[in-house]
PDB file of N, CA and C in Angstrom:
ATOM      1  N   UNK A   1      81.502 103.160 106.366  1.00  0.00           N
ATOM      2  CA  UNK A   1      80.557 104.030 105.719  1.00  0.00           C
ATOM      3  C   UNK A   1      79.201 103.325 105.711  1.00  0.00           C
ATOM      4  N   UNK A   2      78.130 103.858 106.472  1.00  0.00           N
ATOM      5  CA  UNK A   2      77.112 103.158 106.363  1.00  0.00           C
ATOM      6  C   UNK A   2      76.302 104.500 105.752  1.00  0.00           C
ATOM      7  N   UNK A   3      75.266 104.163 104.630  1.00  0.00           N
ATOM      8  CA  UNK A   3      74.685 104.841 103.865  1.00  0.00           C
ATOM      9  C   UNK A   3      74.935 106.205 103.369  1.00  0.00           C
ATOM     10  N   UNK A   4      76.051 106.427 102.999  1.00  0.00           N
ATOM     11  CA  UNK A   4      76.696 106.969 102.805  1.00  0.00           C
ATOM     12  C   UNK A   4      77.305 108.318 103.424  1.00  0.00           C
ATOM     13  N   UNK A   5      77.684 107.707 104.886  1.00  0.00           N
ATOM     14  CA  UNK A   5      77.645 108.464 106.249  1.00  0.00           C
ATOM     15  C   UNK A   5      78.972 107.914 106.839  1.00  0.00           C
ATOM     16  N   UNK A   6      80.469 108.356 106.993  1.00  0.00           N
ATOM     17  CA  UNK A   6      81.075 107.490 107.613  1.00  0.00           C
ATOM     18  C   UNK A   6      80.643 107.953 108.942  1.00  0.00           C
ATOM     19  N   UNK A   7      81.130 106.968 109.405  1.00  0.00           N
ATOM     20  CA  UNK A   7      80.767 106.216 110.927  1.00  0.00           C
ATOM     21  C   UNK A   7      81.796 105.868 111.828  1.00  0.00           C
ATOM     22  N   UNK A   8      82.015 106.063 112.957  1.00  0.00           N
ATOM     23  CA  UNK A   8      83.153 105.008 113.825  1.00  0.00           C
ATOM     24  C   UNK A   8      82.580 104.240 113.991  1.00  0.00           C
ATOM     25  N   UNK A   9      84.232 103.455 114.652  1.00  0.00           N
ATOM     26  CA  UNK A   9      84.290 101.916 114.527  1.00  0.00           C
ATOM     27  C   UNK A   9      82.380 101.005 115.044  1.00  0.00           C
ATOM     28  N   UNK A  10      81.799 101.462 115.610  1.00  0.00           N
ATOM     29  CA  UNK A  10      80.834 100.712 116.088  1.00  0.00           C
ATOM     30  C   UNK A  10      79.806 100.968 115.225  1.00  0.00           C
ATOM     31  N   UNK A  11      79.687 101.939 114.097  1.00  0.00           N
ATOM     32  CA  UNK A  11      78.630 101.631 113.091  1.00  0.00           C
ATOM     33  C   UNK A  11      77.644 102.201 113.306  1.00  0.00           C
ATOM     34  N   UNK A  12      77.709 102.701 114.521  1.00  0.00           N
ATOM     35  CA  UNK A  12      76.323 103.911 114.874  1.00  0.00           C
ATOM     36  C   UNK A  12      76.537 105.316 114.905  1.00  0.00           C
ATOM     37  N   UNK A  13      77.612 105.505 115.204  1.00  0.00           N
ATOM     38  CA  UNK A  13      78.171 106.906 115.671  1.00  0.00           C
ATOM     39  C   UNK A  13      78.726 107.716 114.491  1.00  0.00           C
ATOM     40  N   UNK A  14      78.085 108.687 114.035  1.00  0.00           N
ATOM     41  CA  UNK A  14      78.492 109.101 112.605  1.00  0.00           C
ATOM     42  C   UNK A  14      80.150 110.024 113.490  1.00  0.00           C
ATOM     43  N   UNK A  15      81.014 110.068 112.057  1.00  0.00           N
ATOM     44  CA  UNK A  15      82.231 110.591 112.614  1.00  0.00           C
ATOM     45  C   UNK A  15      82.343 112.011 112.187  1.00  0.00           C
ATOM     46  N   UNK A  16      82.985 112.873 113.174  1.00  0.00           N
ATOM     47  CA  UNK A  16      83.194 114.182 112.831  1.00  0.00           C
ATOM     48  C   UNK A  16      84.253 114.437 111.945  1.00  0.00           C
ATOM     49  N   UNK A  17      84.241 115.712 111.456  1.00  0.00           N
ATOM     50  CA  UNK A  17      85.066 115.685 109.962  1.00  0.00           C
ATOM     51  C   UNK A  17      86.161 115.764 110.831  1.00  0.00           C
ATOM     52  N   UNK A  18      86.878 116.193 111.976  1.00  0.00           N
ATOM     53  CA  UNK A  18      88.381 116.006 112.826  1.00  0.00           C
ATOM     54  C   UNK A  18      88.872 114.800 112.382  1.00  0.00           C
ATOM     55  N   UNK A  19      87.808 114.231 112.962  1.00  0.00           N
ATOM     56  CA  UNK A  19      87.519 112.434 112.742  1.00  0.00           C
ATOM     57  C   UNK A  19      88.247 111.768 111.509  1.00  0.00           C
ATOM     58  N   UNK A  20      87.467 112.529 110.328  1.00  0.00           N
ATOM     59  CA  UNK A  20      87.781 112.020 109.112  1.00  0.00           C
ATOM     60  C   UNK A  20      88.891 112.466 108.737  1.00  0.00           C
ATOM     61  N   UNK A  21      89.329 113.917 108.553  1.00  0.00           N
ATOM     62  CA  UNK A  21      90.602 114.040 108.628  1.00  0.00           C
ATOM     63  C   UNK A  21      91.739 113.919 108.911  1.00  0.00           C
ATOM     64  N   UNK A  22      91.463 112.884 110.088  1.00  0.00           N
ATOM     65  CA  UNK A  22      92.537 112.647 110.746  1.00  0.00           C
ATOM     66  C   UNK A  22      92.996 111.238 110.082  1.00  0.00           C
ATOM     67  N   UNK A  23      92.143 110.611 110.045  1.00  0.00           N
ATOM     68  CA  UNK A  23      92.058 108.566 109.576  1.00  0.00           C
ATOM     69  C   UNK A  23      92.409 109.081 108.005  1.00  0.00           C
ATOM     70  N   UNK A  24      92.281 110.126 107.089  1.00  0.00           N
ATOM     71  CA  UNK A  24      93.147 110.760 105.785  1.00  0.00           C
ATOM     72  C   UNK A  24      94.259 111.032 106.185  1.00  0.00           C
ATOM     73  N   UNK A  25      94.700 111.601 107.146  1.00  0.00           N
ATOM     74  CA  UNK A  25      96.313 111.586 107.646  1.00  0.00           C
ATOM     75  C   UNK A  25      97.070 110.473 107.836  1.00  0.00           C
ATOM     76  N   UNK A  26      96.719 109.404 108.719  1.00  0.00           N
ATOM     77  CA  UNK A  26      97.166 108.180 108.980  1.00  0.00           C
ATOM     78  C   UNK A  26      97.389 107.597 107.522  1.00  0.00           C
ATOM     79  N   UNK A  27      96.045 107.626 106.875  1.00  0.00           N
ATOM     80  CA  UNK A  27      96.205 106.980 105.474  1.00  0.00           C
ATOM     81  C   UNK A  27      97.589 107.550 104.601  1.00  0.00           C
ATOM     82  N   UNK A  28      97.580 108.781 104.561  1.00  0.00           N
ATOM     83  CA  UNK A  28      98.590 109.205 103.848  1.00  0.00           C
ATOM     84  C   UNK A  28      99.616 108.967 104.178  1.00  0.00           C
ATOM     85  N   UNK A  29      99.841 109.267 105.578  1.00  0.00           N
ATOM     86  CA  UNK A  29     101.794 109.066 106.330  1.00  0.00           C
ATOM     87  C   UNK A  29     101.504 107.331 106.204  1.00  0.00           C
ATOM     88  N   UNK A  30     101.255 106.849 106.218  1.00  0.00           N
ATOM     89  CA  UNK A  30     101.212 104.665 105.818  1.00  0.00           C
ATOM     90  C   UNK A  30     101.618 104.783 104.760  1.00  0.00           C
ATOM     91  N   UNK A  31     100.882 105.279 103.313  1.00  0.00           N
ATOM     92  CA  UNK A  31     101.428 105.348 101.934  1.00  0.00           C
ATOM     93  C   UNK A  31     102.718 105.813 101.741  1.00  0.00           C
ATOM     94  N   UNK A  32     102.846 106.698 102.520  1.00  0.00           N
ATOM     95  CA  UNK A  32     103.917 107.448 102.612  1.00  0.00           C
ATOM     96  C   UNK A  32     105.132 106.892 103.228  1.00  0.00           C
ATOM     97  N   UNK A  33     105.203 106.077 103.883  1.00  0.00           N
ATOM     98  CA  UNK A  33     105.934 105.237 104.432  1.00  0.00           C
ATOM     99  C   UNK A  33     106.514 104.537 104.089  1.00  0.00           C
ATOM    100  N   UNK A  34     105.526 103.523 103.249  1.00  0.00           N
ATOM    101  CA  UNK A  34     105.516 101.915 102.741  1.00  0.00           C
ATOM    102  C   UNK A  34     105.887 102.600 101.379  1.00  0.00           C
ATOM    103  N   UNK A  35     105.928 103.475 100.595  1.00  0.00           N
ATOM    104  CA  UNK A  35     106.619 103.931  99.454  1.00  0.00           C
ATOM    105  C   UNK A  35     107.966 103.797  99.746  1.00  0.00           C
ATOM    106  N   UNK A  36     108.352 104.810 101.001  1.00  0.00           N
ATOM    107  CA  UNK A  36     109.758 105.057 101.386  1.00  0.00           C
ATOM    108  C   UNK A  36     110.303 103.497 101.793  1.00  0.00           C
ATOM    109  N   UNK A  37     109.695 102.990 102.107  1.00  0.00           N
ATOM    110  CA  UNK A  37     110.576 101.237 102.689  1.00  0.00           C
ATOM    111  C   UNK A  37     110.273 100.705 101.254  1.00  0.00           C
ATOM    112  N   UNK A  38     109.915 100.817 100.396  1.00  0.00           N
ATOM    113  CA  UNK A  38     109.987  99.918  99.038  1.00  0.00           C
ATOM    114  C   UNK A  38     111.126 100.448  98.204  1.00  0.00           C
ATOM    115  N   UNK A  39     111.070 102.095  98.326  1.00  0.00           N
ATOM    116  CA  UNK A  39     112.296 102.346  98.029  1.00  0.00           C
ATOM    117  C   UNK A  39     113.699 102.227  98.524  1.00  0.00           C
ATOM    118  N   UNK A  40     113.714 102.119  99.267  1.00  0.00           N
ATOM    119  CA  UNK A  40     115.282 101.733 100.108  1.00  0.00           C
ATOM    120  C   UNK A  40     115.662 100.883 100.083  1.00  0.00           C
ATOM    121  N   UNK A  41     114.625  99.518  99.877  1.00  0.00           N
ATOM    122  CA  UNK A  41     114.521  97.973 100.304  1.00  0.00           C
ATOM    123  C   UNK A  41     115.117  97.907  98.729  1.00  0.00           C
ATOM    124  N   UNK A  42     114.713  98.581  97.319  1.00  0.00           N
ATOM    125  CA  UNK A  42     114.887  98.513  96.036  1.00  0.00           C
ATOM    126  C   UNK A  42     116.804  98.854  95.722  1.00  0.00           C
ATOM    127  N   UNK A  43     117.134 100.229  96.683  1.00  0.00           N
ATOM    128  CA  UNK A  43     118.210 100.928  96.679  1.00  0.00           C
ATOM    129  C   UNK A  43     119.369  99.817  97.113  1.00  0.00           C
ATOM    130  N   UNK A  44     118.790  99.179  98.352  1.00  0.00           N
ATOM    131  CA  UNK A  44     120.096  98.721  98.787  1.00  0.00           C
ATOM    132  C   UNK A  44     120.322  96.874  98.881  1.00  0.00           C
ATOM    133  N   UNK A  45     119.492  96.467  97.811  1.00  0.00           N
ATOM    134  CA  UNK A  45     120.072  95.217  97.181  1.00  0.00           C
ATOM    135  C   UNK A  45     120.914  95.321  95.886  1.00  0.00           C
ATOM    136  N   UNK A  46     121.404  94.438  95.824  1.00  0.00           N
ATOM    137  CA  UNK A  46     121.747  93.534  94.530  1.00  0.00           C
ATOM    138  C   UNK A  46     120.645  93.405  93.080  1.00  0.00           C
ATOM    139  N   UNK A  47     121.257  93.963  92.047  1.00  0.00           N
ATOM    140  CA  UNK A  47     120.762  93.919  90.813  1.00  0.00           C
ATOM    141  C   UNK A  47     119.797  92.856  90.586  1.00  0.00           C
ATOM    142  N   UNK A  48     120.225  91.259  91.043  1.00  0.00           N
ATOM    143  CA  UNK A  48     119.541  90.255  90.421  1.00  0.00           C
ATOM    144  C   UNK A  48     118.275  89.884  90.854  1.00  0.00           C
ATOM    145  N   UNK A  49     118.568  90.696  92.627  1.00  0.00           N
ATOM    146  CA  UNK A  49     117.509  90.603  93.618  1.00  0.00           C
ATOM    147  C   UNK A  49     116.619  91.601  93.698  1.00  0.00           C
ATOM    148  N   UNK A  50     116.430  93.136  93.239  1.00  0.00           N
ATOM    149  CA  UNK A  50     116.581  94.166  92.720  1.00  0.00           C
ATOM    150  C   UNK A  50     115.309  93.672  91.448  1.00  0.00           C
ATOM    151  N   UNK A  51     115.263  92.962  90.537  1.00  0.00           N
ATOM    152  CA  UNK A  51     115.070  92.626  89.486  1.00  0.00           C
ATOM    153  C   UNK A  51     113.633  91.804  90.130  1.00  0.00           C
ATOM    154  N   UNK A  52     114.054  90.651  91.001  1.00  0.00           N
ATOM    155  CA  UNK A  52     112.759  90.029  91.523  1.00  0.00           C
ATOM    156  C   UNK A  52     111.846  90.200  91.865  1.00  0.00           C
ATOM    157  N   UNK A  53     112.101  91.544  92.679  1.00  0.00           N
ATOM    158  CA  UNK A  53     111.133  92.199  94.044  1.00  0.00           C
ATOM    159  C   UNK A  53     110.496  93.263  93.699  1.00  0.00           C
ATOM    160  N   UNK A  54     111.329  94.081  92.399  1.00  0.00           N
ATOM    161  CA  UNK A  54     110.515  95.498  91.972  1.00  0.00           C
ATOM    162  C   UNK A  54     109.206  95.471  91.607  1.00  0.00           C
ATOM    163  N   UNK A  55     108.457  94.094  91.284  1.00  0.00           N
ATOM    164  CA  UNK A  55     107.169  94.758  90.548  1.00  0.00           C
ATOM    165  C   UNK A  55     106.266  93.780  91.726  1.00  0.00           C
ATOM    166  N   UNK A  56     107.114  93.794  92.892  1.00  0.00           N
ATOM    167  CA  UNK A  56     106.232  93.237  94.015  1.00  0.00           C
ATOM    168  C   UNK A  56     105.097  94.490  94.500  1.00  0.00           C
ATOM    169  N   UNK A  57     104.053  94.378  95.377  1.00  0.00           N
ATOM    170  CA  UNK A  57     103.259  95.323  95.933  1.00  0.00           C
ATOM    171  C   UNK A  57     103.332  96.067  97.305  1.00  0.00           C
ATOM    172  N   UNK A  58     104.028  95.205  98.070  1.00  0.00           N
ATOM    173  CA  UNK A  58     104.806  95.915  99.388  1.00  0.00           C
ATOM    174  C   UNK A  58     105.928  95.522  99.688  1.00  0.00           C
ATOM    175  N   UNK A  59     106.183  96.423 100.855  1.00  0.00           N
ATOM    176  CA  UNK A  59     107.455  96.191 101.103  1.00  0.00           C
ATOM    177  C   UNK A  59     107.735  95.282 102.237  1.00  0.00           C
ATOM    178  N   UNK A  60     106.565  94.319 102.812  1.00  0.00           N
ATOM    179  CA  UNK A  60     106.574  93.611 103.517  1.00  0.00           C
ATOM    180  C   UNK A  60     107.124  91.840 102.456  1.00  0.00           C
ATOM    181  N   UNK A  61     105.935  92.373 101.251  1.00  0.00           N
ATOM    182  CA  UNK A  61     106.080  91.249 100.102  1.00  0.00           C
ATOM    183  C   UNK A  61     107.963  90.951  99.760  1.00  0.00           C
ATOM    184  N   UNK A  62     108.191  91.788  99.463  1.00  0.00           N
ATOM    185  CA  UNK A  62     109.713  92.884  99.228  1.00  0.00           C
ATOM    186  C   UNK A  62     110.384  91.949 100.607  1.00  0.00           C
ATOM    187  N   UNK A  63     110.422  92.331 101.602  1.00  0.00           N
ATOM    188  CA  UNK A  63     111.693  91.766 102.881  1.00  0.00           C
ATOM    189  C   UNK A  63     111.780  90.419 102.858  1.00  0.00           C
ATOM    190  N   UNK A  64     110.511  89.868 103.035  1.00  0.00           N
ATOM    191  CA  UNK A  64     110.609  88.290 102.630  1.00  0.00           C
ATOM    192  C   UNK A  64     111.265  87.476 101.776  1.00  0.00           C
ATOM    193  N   UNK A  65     111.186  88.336 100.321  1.00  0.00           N
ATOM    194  CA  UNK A  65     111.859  87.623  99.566  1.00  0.00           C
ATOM    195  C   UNK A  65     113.551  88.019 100.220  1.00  0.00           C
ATOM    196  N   UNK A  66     113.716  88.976 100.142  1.00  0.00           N
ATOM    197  CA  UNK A  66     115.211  89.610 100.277  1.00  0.00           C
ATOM    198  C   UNK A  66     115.905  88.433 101.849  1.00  0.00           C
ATOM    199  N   UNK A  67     115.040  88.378 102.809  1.00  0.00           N
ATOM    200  CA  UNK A  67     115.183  87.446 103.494  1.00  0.00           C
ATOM    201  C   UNK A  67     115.569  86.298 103.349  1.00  0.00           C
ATOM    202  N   UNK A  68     114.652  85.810 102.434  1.00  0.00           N
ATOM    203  CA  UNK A  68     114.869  84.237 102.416  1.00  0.00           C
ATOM    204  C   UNK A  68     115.823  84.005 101.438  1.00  0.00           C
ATOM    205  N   UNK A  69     116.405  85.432 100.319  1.00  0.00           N
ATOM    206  CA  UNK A  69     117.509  84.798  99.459  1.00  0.00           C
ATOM    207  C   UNK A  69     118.829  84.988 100.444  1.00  0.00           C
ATOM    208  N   UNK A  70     118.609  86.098 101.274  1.00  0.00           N
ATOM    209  CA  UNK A  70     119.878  85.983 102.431  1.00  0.00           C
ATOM    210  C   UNK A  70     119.815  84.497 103.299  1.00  0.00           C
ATOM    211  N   UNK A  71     119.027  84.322 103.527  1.00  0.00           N
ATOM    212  CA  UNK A  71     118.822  82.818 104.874  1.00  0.00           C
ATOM    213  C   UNK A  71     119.589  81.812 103.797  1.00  0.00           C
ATOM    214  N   UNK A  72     118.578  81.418 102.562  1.00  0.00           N
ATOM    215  CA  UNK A  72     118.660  80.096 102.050  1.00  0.00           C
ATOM    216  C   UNK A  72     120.134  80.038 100.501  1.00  0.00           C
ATOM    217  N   UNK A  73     120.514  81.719 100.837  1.00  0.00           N
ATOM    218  CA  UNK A  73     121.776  81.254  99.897  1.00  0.00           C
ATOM    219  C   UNK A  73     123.035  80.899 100.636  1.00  0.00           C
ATOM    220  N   UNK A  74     124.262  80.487 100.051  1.00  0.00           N
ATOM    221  CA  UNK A  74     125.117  79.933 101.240  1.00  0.00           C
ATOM    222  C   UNK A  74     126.412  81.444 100.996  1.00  0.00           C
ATOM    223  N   UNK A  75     126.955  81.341 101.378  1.00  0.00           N
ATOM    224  CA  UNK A  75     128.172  82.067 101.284  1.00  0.00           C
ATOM    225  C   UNK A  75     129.271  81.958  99.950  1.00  0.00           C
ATOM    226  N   UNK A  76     129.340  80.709  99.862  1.00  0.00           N
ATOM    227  CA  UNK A  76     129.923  80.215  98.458  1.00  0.00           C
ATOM    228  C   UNK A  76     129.484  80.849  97.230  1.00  0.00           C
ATOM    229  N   UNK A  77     127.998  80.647  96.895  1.00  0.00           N
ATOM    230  CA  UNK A  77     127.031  81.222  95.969  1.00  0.00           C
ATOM    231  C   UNK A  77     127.196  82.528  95.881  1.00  0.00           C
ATOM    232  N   UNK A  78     126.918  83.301  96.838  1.00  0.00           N
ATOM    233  CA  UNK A  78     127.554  84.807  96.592  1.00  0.00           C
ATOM    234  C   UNK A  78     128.340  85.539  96.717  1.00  0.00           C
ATOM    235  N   UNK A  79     129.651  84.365  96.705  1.00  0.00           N
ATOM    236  CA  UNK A  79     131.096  84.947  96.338  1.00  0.00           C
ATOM    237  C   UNK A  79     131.023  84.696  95.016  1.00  0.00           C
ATOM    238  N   UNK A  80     130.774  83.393  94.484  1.00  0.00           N
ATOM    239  CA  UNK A  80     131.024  82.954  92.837  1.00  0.00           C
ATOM    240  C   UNK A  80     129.962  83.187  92.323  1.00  0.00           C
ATOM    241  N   UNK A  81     128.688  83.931  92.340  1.00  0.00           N
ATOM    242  CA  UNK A  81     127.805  84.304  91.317  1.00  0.00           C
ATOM    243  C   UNK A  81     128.025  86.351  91.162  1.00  0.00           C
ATOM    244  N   UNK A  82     128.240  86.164  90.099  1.00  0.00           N
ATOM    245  CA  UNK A  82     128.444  87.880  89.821  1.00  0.00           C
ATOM    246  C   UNK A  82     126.747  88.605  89.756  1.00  0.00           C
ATOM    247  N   UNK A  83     126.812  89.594  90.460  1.00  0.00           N
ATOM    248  CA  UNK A  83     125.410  90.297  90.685  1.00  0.00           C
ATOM    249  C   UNK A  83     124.582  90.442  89.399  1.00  0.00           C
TER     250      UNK A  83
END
């Protein structure tokens, strides 16, 4: 947005409302998305893990953790720890 004109990418070229409407679409189906993978990612763990990750901000933030408690726990641990 240069002076209160959006613009494409090069900053000179003011954008047509197609334009704009369209980069509001993208925006929405992304939100829309990354809602749906935070929810599923929430659905199909474990309570304790479940508990860690919910008041994370994405669902990229979200896999990592869920990742690294799968990588760095052993097998033992989550037979003998109750969820």
């Amino acid at each position: 947005m240069v002076n209160g004109e959006y613009c494409i990418s090069n900053l000179k070229t003011h954008a047509t409302e197609e334009q704009i409407e369209a980069k509001g679409s993208k925006i929405a189906d992304f939100e829309n998305r990354e809602y749906l993978a935070q929810h599923i990612i929430l659905l199909t763990t474990l309570i304790h893990l479940g508990a860690r990750i919910k008041d994370l901000n994405s669902a990229e933030e979200m896999w990592k953790v869920v990742k690294a408690d799968a990588t760095y726990t052993s097998w033992m641990q989550k037979i003998n720890c109750p969820a």
